[in-house]
C-alpha atoms as a PDB file:
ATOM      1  CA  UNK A   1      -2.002   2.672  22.687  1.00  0.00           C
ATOM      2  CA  UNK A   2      -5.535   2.944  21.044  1.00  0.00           C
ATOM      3  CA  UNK A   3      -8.354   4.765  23.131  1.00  0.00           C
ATOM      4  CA  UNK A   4     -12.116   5.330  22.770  1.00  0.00           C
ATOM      5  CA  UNK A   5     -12.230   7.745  19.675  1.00  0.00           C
ATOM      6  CA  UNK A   6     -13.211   8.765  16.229  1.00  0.00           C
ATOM      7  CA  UNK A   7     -12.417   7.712  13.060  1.00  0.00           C
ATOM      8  CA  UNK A   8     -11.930   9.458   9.561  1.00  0.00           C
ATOM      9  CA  UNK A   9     -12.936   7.005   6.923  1.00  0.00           C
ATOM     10  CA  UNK A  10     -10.804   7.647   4.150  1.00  0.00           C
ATOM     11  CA  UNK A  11      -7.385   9.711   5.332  1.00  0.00           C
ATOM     12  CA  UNK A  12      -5.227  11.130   2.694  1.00  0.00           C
ATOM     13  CA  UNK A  13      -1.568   9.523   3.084  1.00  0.00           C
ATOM     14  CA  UNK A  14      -3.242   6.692   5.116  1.00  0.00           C
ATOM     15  CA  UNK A  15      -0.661   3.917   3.924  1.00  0.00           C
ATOM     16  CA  UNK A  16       2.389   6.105   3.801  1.00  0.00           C
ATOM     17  CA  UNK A  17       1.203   7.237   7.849  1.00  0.00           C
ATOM     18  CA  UNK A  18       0.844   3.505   8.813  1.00  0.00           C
ATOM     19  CA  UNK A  19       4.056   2.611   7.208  1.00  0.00           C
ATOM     20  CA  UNK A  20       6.284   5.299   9.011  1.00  0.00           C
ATOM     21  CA  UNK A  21       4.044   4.187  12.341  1.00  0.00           C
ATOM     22  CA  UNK A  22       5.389   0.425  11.515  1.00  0.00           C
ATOM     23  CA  UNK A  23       8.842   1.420  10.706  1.00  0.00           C
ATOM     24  CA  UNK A  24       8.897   3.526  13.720  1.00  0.00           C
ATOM     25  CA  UNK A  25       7.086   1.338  15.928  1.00  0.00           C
ATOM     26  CA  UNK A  26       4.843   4.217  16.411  1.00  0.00           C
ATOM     27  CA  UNK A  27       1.410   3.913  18.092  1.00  0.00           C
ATOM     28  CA  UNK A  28      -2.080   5.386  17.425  1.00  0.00           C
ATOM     29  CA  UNK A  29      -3.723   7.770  19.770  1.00  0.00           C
ATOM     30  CA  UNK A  30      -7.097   8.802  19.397  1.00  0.00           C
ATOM     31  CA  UNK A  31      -9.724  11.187  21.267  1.00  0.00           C
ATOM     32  CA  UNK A  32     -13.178  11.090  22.175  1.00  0.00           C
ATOM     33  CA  UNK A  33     -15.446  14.037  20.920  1.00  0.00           C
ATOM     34  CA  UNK A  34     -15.387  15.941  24.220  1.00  0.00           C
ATOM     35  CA  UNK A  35     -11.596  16.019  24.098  1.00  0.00           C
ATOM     36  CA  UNK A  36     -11.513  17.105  20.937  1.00  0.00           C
ATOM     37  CA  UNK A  37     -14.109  19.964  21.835  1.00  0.00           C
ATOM     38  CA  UNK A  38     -12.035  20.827  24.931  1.00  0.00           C
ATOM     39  CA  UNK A  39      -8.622  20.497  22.706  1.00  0.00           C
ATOM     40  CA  UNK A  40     -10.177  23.278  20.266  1.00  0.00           C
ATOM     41  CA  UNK A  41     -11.347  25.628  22.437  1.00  0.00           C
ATOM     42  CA  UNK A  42      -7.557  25.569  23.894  1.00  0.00           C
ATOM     43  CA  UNK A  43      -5.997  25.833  20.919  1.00  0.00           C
ATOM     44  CA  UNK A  44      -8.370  28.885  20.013  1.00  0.00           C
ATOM     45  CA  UNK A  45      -7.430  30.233  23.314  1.00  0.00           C
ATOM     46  CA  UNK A  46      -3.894  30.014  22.525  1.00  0.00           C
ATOM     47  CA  UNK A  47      -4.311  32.097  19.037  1.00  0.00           C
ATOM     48  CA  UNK A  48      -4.525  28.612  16.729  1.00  0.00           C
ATOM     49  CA  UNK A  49      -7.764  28.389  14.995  1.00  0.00           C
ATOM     50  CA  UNK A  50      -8.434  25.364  13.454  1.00  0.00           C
ATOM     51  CA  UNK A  51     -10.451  22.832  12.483  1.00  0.00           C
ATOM     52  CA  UNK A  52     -12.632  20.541  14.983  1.00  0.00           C
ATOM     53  CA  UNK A  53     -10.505  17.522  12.674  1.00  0.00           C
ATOM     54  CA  UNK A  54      -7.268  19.217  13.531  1.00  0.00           C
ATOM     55  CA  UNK A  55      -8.153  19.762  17.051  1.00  0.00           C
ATOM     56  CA  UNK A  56      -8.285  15.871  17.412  1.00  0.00           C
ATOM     57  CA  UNK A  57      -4.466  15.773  17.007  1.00  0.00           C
ATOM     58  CA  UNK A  58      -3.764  18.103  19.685  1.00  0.00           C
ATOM     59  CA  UNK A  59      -6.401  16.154  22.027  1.00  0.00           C
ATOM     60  CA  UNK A  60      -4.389  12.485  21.232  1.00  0.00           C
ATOM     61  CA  UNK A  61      -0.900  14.911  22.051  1.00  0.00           C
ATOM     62  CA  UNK A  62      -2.912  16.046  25.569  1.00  0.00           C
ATOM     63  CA  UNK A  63      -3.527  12.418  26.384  1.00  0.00           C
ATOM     64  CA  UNK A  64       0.112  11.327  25.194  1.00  0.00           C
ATOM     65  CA  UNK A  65       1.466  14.204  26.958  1.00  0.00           C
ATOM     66  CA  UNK A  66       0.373  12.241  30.290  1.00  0.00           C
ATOM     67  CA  UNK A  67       1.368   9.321  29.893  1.00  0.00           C
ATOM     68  CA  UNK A  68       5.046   9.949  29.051  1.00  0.00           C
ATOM     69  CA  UNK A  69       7.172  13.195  28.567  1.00  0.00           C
ATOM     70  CA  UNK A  70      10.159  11.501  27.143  1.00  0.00           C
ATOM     71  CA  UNK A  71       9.417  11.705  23.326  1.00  0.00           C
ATOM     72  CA  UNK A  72       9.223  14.463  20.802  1.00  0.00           C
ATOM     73  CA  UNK A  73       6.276  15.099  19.238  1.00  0.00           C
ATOM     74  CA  UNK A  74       5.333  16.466  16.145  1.00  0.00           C
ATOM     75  CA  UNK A  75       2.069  18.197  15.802  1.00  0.00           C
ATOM     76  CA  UNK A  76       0.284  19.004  13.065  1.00  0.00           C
ATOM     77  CA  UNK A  77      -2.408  21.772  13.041  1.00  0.00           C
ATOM     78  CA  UNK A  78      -3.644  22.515   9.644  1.00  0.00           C
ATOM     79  CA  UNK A  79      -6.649  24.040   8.271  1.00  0.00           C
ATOM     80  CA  UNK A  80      -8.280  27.793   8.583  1.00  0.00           C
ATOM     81  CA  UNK A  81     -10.582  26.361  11.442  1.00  0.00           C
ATOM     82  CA  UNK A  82     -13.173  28.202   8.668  1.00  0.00           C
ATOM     83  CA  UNK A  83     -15.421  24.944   8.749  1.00  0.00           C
ATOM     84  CA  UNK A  84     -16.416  25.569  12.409  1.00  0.00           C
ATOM     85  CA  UNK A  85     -17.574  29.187  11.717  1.00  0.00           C
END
């Protein structure tokens, strides 16, 4: 599933992530920059402060997490959230 989003241009890892998403038969999610506002300011709220790029990870999980509860997920949050002071 691919949604209205952002990109990052150049993402460290990017060809070892989309080979474990092809071996996997993973999917991309992505989030729009109000989710990703809305997705920090819960995370803050739940004592993780991070980064407005890590933020978009837990706002793709949000919109996952609707669509189907039958997978584990693992989440990265990274980053001192120090860029958005």
């Amino acid at each position: 599933m691919i949604a209205e989003g952002i990109a990052i241009a150049a993402p460290e890892r990017a060809e070892q992530i989309l080979q474990a998403i092809k071996q996997t038969n993973g999917y991309i999610m992505t989030a729009n920059e109000q989710e990703i506002k809305e997705a920090h300011t819960a995370l803050t709220a739940k004592g993780f402060y991070v980064e407005p790029t890590t933020a978009a990870n837990y706002a793709a999980y949000l919109k996952h997490q609707k669509a189907t509860t039958q997978e584990r997920i693992v989440l990265p949050l990274c980053g001192a959230g120090l860029k958005s002071v």
